[in-house]
C-alpha atoms as a PDB file:
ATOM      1  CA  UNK A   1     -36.937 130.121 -78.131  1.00  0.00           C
ATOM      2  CA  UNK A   2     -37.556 127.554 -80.922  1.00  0.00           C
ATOM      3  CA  UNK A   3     -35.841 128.387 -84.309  1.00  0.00           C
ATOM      4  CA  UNK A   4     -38.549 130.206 -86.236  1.00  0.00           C
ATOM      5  CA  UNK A   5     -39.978 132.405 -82.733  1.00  0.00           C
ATOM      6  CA  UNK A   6     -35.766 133.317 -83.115  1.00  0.00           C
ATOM      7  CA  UNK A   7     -36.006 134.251 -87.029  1.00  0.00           C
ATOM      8  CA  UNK A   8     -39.414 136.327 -86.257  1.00  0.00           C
ATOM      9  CA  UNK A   9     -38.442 138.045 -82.998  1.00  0.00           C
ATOM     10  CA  UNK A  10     -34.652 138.995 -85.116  1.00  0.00           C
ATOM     11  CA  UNK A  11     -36.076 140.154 -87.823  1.00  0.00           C
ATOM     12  CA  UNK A  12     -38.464 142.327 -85.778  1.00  0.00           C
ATOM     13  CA  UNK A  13     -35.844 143.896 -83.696  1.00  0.00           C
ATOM     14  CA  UNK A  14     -34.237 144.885 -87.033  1.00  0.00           C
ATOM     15  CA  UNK A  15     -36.941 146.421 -88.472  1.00  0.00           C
ATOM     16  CA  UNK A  16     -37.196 148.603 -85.289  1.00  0.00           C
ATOM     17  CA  UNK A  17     -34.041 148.996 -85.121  1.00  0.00           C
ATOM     18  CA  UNK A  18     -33.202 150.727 -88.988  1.00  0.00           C
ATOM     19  CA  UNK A  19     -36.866 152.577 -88.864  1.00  0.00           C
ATOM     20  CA  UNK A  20     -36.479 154.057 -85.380  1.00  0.00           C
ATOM     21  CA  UNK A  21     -32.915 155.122 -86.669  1.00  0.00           C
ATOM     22  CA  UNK A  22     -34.246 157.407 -89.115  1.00  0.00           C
ATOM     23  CA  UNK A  23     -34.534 160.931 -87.969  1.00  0.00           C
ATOM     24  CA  UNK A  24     -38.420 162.594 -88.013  1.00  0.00           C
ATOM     25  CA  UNK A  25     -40.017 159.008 -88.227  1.00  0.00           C
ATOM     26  CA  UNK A  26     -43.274 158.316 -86.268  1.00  0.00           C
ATOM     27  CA  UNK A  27     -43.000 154.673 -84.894  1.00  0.00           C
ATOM     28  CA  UNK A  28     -45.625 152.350 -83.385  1.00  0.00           C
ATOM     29  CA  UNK A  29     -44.867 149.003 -81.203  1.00  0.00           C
ATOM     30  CA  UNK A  30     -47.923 147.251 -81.162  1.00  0.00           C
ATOM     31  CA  UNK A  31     -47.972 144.503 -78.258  1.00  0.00           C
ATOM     32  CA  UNK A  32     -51.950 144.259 -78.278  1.00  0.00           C
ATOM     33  CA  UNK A  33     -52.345 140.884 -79.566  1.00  0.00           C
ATOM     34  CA  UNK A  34     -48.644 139.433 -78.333  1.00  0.00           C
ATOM     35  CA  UNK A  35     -49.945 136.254 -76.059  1.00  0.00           C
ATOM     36  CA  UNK A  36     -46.479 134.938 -74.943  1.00  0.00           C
ATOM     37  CA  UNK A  37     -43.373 135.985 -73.878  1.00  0.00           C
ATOM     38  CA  UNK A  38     -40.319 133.662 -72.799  1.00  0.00           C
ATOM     39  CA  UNK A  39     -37.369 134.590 -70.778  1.00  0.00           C
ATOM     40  CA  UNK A  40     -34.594 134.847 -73.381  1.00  0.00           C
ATOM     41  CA  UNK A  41     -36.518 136.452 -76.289  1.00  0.00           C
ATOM     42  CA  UNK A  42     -37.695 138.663 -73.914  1.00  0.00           C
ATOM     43  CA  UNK A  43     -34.384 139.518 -72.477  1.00  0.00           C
ATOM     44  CA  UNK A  44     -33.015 140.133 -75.990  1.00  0.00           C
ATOM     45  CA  UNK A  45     -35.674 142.363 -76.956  1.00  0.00           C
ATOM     46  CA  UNK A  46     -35.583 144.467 -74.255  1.00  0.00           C
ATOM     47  CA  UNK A  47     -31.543 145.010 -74.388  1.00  0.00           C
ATOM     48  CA  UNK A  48     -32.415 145.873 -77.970  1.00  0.00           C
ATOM     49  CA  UNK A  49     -35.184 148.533 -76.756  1.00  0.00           C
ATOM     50  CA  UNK A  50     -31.932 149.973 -74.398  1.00  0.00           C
ATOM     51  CA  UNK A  51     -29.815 150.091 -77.137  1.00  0.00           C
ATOM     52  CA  UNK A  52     -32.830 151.706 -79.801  1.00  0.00           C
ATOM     53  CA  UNK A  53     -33.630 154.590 -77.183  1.00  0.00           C
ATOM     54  CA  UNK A  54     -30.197 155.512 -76.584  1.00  0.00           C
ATOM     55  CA  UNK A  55     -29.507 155.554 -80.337  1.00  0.00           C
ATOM     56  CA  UNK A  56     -32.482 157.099 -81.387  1.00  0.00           C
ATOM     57  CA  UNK A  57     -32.883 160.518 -83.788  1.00  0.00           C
ATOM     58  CA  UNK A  58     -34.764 163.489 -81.053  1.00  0.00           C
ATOM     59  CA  UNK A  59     -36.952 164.067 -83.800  1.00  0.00           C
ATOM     60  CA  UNK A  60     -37.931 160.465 -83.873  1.00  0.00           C
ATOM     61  CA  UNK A  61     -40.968 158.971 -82.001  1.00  0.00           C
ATOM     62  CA  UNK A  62     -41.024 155.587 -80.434  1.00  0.00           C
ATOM     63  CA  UNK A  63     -44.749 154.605 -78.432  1.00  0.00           C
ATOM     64  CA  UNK A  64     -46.561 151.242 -78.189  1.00  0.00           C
ATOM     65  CA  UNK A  65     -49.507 150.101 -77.932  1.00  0.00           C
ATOM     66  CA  UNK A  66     -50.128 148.301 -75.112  1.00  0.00           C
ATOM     67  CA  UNK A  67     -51.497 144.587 -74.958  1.00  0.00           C
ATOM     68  CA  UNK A  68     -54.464 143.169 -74.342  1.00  0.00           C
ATOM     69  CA  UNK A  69     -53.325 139.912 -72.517  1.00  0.00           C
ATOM     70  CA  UNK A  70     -52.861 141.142 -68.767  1.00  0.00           C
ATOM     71  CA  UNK A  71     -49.819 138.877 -68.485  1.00  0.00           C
ATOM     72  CA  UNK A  72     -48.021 140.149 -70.387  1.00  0.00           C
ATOM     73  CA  UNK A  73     -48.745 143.603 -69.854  1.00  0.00           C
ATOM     74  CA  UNK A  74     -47.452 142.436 -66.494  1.00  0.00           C
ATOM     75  CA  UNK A  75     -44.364 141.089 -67.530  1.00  0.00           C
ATOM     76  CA  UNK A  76     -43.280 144.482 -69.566  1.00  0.00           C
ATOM     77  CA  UNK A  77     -43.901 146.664 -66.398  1.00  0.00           C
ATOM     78  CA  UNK A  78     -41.786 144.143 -64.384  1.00  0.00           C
ATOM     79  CA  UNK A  79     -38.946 144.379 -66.885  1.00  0.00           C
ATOM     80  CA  UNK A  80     -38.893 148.429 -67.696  1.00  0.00           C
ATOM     81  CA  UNK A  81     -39.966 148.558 -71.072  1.00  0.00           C
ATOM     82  CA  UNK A  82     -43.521 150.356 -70.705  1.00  0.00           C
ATOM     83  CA  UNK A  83     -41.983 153.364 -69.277  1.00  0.00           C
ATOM     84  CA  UNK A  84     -39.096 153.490 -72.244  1.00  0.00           C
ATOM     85  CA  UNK A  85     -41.924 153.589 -74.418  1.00  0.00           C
ATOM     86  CA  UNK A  86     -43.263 156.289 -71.567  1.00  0.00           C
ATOM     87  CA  UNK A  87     -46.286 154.197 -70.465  1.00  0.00           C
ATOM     88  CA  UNK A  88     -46.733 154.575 -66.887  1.00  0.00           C
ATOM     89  CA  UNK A  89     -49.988 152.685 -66.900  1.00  0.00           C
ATOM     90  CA  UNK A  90     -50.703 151.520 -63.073  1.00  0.00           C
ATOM     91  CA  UNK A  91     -50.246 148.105 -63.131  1.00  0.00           C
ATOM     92  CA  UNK A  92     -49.369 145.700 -60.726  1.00  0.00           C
ATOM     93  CA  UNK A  93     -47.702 142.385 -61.473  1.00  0.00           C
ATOM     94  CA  UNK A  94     -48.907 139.627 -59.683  1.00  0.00           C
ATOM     95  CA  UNK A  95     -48.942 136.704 -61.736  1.00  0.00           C
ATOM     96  CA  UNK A  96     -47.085 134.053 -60.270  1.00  0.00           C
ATOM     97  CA  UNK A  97     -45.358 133.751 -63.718  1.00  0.00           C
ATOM     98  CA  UNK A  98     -44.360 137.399 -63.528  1.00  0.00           C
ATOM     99  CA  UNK A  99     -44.085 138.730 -60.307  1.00  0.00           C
ATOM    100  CA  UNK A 100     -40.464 136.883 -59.022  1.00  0.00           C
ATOM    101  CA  UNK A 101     -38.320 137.529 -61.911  1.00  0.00           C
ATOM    102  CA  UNK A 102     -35.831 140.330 -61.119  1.00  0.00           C
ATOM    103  CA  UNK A 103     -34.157 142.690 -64.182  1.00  0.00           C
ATOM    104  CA  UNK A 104     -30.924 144.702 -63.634  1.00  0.00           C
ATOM    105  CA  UNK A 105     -28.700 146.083 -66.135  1.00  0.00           C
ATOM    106  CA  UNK A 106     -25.492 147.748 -66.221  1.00  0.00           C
ATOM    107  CA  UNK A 107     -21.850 147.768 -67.646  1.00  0.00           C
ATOM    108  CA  UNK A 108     -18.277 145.989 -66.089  1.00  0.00           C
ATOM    109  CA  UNK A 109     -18.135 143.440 -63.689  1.00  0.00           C
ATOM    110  CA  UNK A 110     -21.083 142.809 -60.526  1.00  0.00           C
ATOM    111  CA  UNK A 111     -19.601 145.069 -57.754  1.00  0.00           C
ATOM    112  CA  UNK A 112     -22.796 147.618 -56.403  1.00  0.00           C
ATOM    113  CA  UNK A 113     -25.350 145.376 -59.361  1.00  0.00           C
ATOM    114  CA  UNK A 114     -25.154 142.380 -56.226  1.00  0.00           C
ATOM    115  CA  UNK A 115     -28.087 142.983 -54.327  1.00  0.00           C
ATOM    116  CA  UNK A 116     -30.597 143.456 -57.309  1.00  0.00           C
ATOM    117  CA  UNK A 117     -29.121 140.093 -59.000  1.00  0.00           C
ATOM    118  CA  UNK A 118     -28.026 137.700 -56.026  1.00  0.00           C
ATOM    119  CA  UNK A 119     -28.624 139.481 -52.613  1.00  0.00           C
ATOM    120  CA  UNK A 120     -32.375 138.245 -52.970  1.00  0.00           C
ATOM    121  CA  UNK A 121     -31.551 134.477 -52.871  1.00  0.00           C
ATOM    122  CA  UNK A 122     -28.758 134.853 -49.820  1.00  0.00           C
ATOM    123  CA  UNK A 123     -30.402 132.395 -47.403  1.00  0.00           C
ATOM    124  CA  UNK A 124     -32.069 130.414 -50.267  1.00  0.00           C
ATOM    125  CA  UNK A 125     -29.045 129.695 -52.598  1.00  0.00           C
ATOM    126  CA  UNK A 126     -26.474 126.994 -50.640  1.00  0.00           C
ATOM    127  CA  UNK A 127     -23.478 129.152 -50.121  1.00  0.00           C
ATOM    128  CA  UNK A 128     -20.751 126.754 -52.565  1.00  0.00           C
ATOM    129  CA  UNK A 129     -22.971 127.430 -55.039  1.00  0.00           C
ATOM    130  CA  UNK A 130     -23.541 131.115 -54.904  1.00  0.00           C
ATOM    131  CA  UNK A 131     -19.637 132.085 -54.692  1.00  0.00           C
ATOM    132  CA  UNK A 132     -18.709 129.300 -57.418  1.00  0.00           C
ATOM    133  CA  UNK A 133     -21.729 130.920 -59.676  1.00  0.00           C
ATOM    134  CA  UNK A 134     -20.986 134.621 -58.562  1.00  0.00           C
ATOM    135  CA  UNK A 135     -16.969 134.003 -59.761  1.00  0.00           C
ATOM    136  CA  UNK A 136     -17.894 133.116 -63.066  1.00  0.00           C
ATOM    137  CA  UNK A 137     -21.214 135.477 -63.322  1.00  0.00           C
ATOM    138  CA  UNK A 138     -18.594 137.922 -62.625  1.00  0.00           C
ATOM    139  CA  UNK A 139     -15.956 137.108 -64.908  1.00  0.00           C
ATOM    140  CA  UNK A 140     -19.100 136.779 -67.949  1.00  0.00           C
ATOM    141  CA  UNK A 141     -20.156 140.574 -66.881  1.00  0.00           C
ATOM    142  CA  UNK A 142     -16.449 141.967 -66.700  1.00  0.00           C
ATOM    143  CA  UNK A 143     -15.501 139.903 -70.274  1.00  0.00           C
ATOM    144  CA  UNK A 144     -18.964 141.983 -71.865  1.00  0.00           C
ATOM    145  CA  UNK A 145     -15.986 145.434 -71.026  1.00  0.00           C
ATOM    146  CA  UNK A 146     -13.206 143.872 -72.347  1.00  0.00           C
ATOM    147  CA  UNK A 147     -13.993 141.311 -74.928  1.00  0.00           C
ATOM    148  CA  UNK A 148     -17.770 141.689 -76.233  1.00  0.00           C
ATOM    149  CA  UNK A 149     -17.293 145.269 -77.439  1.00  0.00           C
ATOM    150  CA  UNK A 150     -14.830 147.330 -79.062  1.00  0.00           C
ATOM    151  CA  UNK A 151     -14.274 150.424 -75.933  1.00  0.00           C
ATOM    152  CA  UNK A 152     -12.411 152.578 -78.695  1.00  0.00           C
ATOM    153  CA  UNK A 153     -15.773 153.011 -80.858  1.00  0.00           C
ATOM    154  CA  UNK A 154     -18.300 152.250 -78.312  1.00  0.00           C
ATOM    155  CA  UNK A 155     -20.338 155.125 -76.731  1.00  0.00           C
ATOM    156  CA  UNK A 156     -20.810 154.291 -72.812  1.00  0.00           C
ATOM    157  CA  UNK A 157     -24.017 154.174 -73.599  1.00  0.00           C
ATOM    158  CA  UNK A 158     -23.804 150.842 -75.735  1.00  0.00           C
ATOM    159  CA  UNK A 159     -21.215 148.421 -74.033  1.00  0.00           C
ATOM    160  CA  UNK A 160     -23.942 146.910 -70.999  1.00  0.00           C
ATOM    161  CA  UNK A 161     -24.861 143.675 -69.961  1.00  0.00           C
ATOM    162  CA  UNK A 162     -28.631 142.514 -69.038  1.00  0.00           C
ATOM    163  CA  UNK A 163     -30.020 139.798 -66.910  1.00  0.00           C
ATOM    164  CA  UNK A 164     -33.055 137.887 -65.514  1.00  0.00           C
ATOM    165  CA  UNK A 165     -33.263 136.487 -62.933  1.00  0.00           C
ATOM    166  CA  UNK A 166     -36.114 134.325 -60.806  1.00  0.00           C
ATOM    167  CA  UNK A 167     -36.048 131.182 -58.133  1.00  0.00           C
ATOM    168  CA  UNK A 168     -39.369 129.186 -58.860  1.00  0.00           C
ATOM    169  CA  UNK A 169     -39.910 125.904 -57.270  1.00  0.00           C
ATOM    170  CA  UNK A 170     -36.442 125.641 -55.771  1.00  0.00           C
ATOM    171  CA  UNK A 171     -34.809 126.334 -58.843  1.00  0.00           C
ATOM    172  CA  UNK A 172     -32.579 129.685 -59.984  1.00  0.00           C
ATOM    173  CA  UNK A 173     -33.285 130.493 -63.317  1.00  0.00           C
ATOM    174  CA  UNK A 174     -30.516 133.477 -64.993  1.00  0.00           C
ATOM    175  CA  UNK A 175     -30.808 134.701 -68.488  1.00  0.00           C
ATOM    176  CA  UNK A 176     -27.577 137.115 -69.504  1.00  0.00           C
ATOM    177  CA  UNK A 177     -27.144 139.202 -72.657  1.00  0.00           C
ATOM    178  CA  UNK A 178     -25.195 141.618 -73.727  1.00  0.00           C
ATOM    179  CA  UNK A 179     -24.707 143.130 -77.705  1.00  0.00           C
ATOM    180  CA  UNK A 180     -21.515 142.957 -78.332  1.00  0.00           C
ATOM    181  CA  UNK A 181     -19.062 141.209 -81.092  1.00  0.00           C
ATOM    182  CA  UNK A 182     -20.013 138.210 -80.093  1.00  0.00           C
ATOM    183  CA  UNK A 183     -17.344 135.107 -78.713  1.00  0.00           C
ATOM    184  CA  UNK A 184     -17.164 133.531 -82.589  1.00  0.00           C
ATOM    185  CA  UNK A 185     -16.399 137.910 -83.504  1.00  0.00           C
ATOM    186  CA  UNK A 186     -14.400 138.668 -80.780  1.00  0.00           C
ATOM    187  CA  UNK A 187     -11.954 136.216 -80.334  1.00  0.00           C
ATOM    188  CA  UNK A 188      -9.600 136.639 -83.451  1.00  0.00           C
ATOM    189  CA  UNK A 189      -8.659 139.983 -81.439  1.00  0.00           C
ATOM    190  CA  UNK A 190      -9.070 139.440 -78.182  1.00  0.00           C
ATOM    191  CA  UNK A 191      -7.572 136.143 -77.722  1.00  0.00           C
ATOM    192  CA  UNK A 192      -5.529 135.276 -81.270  1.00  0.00           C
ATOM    193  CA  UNK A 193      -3.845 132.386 -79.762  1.00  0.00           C
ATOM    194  CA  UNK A 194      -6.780 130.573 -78.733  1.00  0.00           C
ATOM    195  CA  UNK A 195      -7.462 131.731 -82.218  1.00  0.00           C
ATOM    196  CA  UNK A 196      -4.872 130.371 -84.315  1.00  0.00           C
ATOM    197  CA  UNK A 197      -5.772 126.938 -82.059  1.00  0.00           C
ATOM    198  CA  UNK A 198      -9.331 126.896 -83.232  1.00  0.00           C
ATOM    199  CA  UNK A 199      -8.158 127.504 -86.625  1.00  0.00           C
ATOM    200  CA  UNK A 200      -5.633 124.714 -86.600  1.00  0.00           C
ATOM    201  CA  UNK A 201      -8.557 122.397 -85.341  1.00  0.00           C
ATOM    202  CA  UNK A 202     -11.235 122.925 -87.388  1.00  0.00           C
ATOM    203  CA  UNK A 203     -10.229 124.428 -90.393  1.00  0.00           C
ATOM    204  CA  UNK A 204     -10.279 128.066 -91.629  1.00  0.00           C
ATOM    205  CA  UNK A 205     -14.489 128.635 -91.018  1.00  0.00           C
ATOM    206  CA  UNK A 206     -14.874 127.054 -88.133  1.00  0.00           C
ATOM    207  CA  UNK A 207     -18.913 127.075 -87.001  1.00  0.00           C
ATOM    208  CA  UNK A 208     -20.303 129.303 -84.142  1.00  0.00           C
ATOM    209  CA  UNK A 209     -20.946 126.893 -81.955  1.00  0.00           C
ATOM    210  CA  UNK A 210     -18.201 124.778 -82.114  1.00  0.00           C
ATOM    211  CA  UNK A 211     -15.992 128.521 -81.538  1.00  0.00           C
ATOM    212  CA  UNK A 212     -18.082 128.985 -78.847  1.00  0.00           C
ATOM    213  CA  UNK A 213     -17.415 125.002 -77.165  1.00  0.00           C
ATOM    214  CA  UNK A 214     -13.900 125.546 -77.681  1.00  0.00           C
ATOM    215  CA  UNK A 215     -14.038 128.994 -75.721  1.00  0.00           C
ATOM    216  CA  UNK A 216     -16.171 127.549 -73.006  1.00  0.00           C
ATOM    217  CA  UNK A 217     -13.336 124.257 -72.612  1.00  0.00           C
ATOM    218  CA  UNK A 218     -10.605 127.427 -72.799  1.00  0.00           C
ATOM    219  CA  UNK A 219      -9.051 128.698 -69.582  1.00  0.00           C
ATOM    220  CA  UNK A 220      -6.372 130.733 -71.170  1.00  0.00           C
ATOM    221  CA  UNK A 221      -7.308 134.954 -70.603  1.00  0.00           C
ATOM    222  CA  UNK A 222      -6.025 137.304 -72.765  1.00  0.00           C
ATOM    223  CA  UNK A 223      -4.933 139.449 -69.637  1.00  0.00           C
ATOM    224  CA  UNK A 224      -2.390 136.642 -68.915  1.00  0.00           C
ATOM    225  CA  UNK A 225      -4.024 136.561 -65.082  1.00  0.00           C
ATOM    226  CA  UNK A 226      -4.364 133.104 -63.790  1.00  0.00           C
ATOM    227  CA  UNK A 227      -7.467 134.046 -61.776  1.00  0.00           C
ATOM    228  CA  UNK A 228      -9.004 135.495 -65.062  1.00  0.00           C
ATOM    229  CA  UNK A 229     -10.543 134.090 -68.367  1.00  0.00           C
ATOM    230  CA  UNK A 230     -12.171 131.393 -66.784  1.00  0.00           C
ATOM    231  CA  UNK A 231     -15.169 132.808 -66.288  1.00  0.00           C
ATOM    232  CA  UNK A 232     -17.455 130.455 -68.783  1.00  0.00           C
ATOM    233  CA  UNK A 233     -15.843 126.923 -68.149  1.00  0.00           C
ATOM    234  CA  UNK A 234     -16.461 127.954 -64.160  1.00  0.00           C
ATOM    235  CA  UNK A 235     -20.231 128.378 -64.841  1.00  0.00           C
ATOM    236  CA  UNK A 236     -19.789 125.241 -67.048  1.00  0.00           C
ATOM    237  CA  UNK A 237     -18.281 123.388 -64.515  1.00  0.00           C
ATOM    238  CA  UNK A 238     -20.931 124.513 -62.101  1.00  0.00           C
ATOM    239  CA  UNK A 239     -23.739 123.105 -64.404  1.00  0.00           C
ATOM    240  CA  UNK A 240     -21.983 119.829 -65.222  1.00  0.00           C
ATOM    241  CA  UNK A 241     -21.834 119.177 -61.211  1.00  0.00           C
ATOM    242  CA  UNK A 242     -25.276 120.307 -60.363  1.00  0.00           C
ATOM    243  CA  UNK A 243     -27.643 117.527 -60.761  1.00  0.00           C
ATOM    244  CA  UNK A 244     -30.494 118.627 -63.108  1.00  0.00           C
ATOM    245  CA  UNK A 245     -28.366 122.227 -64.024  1.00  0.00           C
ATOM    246  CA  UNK A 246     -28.553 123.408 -67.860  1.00  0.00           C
ATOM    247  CA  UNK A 247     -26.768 125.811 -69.325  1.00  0.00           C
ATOM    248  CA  UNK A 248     -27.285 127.416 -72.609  1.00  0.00           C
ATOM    249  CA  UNK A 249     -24.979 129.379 -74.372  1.00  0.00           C
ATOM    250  CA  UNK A 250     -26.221 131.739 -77.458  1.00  0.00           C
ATOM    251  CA  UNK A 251     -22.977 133.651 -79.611  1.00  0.00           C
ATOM    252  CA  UNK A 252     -24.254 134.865 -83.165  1.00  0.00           C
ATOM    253  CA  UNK A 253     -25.478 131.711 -85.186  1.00  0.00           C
ATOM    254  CA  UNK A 254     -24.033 129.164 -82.435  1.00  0.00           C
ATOM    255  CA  UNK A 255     -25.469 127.683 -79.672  1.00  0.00           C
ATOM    256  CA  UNK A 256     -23.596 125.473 -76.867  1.00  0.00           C
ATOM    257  CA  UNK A 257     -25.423 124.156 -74.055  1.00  0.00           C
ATOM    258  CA  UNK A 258     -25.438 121.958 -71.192  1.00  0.00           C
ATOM    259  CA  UNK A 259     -28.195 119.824 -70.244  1.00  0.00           C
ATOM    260  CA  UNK A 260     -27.908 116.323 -67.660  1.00  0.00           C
ATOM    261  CA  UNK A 261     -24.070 117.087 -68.164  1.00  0.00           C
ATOM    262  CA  UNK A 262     -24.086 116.400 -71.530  1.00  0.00           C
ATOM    263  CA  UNK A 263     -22.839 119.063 -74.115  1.00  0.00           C
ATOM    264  CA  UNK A 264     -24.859 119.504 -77.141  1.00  0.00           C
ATOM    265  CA  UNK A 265     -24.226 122.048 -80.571  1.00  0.00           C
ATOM    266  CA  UNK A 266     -26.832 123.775 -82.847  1.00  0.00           C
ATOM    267  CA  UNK A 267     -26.303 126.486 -85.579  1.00  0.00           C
ATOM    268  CA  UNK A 268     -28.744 128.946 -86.767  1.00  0.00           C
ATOM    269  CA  UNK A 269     -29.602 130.470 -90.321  1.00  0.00           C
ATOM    270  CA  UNK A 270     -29.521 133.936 -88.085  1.00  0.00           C
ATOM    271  CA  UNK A 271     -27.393 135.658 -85.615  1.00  0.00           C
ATOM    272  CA  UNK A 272     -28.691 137.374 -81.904  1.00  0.00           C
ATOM    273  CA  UNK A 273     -25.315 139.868 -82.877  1.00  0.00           C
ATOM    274  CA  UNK A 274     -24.012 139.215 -79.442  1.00  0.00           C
ATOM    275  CA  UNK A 275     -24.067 137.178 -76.712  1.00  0.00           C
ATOM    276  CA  UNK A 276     -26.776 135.684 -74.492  1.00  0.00           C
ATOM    277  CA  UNK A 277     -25.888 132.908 -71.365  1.00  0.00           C
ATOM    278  CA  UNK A 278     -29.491 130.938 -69.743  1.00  0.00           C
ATOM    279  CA  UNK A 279     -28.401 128.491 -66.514  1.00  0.00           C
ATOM    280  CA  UNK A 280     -31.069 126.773 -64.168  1.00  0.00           C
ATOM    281  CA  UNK A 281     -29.724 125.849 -61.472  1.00  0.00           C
ATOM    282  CA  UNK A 282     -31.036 123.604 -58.184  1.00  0.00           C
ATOM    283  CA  UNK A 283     -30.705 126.201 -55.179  1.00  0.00           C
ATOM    284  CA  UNK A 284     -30.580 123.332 -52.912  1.00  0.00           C
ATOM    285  CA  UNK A 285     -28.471 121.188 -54.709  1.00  0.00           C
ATOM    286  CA  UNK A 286     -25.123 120.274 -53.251  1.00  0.00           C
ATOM    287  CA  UNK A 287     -22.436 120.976 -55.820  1.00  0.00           C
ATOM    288  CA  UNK A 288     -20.755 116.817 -56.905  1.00  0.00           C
END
């Protein structure tokens, strides 16, 4: 998502968001002339959708209208989001663009979410790199419980995780969001002495994504588990050793990734308010 798509697609979901909060209001979606959708905008949106139906007035109305490019009339089937807006249009996906990605949601760590995230590539993903990724995919969706939102004023309803996932052309693509606090919000609570280090580094308003580099290099958990907190600098590790793996790392304004090894920063004018991980990954590519 290039930096204006971002500012558009943000200040869309807020409009929803505050006019779909309001009880009694009539509210139209239209998707009839939307030509393009890509994976992480998309993702974002439709955790957004989740988190707008849940939150909703009952007196308030939420329908869309639906598009007229099949694609991506395709592509919102796949994911769920006609039938929040209680479509149930039959249509079957079967662009090659559409029909392998794979949408799950849910709250904690993996356990029973396996087989609709990674059972579908056992066989196809070499086997170091599905337990090295499935540690720290783990450790991302059980850090969305215990560091991305606050549990004491969170409904059930509003502390989940969502992901993407496809394998195209020998390559597994993820996409991982949740809504939380963010890593640049959540850390002065969650993890003060990794804090106070961040602080001490670089200065008293330290940039997303630089807060967000120095919790990816972190291994220290705030649990005070060895086998725990190490959940992104696993995934980053995996990247960095995976010939042609990326990794991109979304938290509020800052973005981290990983591309040919190499680390890069950006900062945005606008925050997702939360968190959202993208990896590609060779599935036949021998971890170095």
């Amino acid at each position: 998502m290039d930096e204006i798509a971002r500012m558009e697609l943000l200040r869309f979901i807020k409009t929803l968001s505050e006019v779909s909060s309001q009880p009694g209001k009539r509210v139209l979606v239209d998707f009839s002339r939307t030509e393009n959708m890509v994976a992480d905008g998309t993702l974002l949106f439709r955790a957004h959708i989740c988190r707008i139906f849940n939150n909703k007035p009952e007196s308030t109305k939420v329908r869309c209208k639906l598009p007229q490019n099949r694609k991506v009339s395709q592509v919102l089937k796949q994911i769920g989001v006609l039938e929040k807006f209680g479509k149930f249009q039959h249509i079957q996906p079967d662009h090659k663009d559409v029909i392998h990605w794979r949408y799950a949601q849910g709250a904690g760590a993996l356990g029973e979410k396996y087989e609709e995230i990674l059972g579908h590539y056992d066989g196809v993903i070499t086997e170091a790199l599905k337990e090295r990724f499935y540690v720290g995919l783990t450790e991302a969706m059980t850090n969305t419980r215990q560091h991305a939102y606050d549990i004491e004023t969170t409904s059930s309803n509003d502390n989940e995780w969502w992901m993407f996932s496809q394998e195209k052309d020998q390559i597994l693509y993820v996409v991982f969001c949740d809504l939380g606090m963010g890593i640049p919000g959540s850390l002065p609570s969650t993890q003060p002495g990794l804090w106070r280090r961040i602080i001490e580094k670089l200065g008293g308003a330290p940039l997303d994504s630089a807060v967000i580099e120095e919790a990816v290099t972190s291994s220290k958990s705030r649990t005070g588990k060895e086998h725990r907190g190490k959940g992104l600098k696993q995934l980053a590790s995996v990247v960095e050793n995976t010939r042609n793996g990326s990794m991109s790392l979304c938290s509020n304004c800052g973005r981290y990734s990983i591309k040919n090894g190499k680390p890069l920063k950006f900062d945005y004018k606008t925050s997702i308010n939360g968190t959202m991980i993208s990896w590609s990954l060779p599935i036949r590519q021998p971890i170095e």
